[in-house]
Protein backbone atom coordinates (compact mmCIF):
# COMPACT_ATOMS: atom_id res chain seq x y z
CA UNK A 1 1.13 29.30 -9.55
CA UNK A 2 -2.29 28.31 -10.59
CA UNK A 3 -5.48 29.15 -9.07
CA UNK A 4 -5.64 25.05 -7.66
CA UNK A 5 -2.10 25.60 -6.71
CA UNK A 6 -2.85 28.20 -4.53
CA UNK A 7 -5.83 26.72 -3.63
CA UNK A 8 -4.33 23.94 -2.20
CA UNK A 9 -1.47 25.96 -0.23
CA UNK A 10 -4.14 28.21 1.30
CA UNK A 11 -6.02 25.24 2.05
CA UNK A 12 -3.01 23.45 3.82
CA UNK A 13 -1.74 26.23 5.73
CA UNK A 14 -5.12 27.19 6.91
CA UNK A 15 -5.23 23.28 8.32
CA UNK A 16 -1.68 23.82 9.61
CA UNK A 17 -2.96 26.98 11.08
CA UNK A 18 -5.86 25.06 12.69
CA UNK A 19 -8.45 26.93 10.87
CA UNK A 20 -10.62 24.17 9.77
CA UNK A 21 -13.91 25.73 8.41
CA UNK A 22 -11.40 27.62 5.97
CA UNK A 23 -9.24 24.94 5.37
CA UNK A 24 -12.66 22.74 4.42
CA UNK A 25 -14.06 25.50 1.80
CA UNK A 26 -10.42 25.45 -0.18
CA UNK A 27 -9.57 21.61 0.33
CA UNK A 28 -13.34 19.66 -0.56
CA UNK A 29 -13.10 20.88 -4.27
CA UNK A 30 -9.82 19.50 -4.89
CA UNK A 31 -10.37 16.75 -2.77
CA UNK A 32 -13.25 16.27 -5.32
CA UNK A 33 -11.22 16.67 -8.11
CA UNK A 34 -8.82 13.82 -7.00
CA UNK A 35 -6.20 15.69 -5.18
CA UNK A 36 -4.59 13.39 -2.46
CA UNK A 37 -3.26 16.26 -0.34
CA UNK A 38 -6.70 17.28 -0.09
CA UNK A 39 -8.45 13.94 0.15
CA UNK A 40 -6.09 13.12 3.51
CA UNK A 41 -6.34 16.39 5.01
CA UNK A 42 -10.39 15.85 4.39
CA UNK A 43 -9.77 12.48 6.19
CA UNK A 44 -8.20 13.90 9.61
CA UNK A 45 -10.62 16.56 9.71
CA UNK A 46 -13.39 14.21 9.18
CA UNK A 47 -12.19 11.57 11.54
CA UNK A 48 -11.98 13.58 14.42
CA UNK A 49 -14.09 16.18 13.90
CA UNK A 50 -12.05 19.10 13.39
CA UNK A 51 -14.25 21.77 11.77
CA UNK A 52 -17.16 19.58 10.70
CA UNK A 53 -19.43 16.89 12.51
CA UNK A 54 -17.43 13.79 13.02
CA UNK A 55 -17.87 11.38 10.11
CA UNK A 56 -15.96 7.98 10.10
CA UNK A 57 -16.92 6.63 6.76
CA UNK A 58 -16.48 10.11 5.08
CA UNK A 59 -12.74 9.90 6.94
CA UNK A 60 -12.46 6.56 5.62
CA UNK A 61 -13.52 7.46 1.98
CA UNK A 62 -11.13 10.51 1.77
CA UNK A 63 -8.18 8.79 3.57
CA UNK A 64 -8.94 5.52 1.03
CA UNK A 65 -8.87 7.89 -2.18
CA UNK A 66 -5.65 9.45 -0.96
CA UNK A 67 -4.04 6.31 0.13
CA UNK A 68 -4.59 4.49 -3.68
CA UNK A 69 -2.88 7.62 -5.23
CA UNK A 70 0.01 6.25 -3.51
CA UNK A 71 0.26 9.09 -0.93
CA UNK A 72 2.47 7.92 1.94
CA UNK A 73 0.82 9.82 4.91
CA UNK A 74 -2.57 8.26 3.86
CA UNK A 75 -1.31 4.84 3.60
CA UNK A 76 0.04 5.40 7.13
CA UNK A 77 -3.33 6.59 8.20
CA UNK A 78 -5.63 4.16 6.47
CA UNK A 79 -2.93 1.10 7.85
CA UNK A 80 -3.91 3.18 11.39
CA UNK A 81 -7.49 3.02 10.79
CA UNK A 82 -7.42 -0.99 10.17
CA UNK A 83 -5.03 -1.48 12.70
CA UNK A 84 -7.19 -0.21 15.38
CA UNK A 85 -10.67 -0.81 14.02
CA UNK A 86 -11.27 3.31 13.41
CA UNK A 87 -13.35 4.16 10.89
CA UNK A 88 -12.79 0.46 9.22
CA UNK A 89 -13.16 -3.01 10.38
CA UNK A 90 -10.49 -3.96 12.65
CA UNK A 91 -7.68 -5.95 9.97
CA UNK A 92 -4.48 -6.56 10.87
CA UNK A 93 -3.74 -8.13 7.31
CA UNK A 94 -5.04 -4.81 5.63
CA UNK A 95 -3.37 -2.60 8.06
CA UNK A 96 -0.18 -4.27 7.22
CA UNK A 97 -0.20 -4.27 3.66
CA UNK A 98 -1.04 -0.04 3.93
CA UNK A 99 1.80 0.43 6.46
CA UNK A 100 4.02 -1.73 4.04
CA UNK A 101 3.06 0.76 0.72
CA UNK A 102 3.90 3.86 3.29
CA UNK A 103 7.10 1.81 4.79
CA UNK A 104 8.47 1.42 1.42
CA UNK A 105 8.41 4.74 0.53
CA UNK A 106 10.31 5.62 3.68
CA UNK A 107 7.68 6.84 5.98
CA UNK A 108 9.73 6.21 9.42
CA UNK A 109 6.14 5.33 11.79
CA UNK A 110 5.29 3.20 8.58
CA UNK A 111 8.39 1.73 9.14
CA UNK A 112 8.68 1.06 12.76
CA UNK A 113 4.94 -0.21 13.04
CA UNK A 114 5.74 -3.00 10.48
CA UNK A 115 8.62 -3.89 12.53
CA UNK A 116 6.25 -4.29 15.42
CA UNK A 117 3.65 -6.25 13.15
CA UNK A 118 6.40 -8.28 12.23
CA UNK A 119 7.65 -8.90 15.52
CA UNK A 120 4.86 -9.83 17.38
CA UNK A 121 3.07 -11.65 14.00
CA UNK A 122 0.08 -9.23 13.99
CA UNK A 123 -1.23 -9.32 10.87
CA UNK A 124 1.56 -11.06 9.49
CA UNK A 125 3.40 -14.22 10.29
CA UNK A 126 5.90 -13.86 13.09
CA UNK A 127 9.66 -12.56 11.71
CA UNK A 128 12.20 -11.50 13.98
CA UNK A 129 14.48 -11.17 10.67
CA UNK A 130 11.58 -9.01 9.08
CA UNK A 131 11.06 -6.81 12.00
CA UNK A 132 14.85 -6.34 12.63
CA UNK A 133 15.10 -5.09 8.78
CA UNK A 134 12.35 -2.78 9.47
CA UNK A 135 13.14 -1.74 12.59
CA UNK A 136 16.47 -0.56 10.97
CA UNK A 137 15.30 1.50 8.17
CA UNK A 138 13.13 3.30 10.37
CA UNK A 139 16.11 4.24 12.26
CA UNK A 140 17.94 5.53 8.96
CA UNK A 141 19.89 2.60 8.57
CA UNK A 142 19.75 0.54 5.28
């Protein structure tokens, strides 16, 4: 395994392991390099202040860079963030097209929360068809 390989597992499993200030000296270089595991983990730490002063447009940056790399978990988040006006402007249109990205690639919350977009037309025009599709695959169904 290379040294950013191992980097990055250290880095994660001191997150996992809640212990943030390490987790932040192994994760901001390859979140600086481009990594999206690092970028997102950067993103929860920032956004709630886990290890490091609260910073909402830092969170926003990190969870942005991770989210247009196509990771799921940060489309998820950054559909979150618009969704409920965290660290963004509040934009129901924007949250749904992130939670659509992470819904496609079979993220389950991604999944569901479109359904609920969908069936109460937040964000998106009202579809009890759409939301019943989404609702579904979210369940494991196809």
């Amino acid at each position: 395994m290379s040294d950013i390989g191992m980097d990055l597992a250290s880095g994660i499993a001191a997150f996992e392991a809640k212990e943030f200030a390490k987790a932040l000296k192994l994760l901001s270089p390859l979140a600086e390099q481009g990594d999206p595991q690092s970028q997102y983990r950067m993103a929860i730490m920032y956004q709630n202040g886990l290890g490091l002063v609260k910073n909402e447009l830092l969170a926003f940056k990190w969870m942005r860079a991770a989210a247009d790399q196509g990771l799921a978990l940060a489309q998820h988040g950054l559909g979150f963030m618009y969704l409920n006006g965290e660290c963004a402007a509040k934009d129901p249109a924007q949250a749904a097209r992130w939670f659509r990205l992470a819904a496609q690639q079979g993220l389950a919350g991604s999944q569901q929360t479109l359904g609920m977009m969908y069936e109460h037309g937040l964000g998106v025009g009202r579809d009890e068809a759409e939301a019943r599709k989404w609702y579904q695959l979210a369940r494991g169904g196809n």
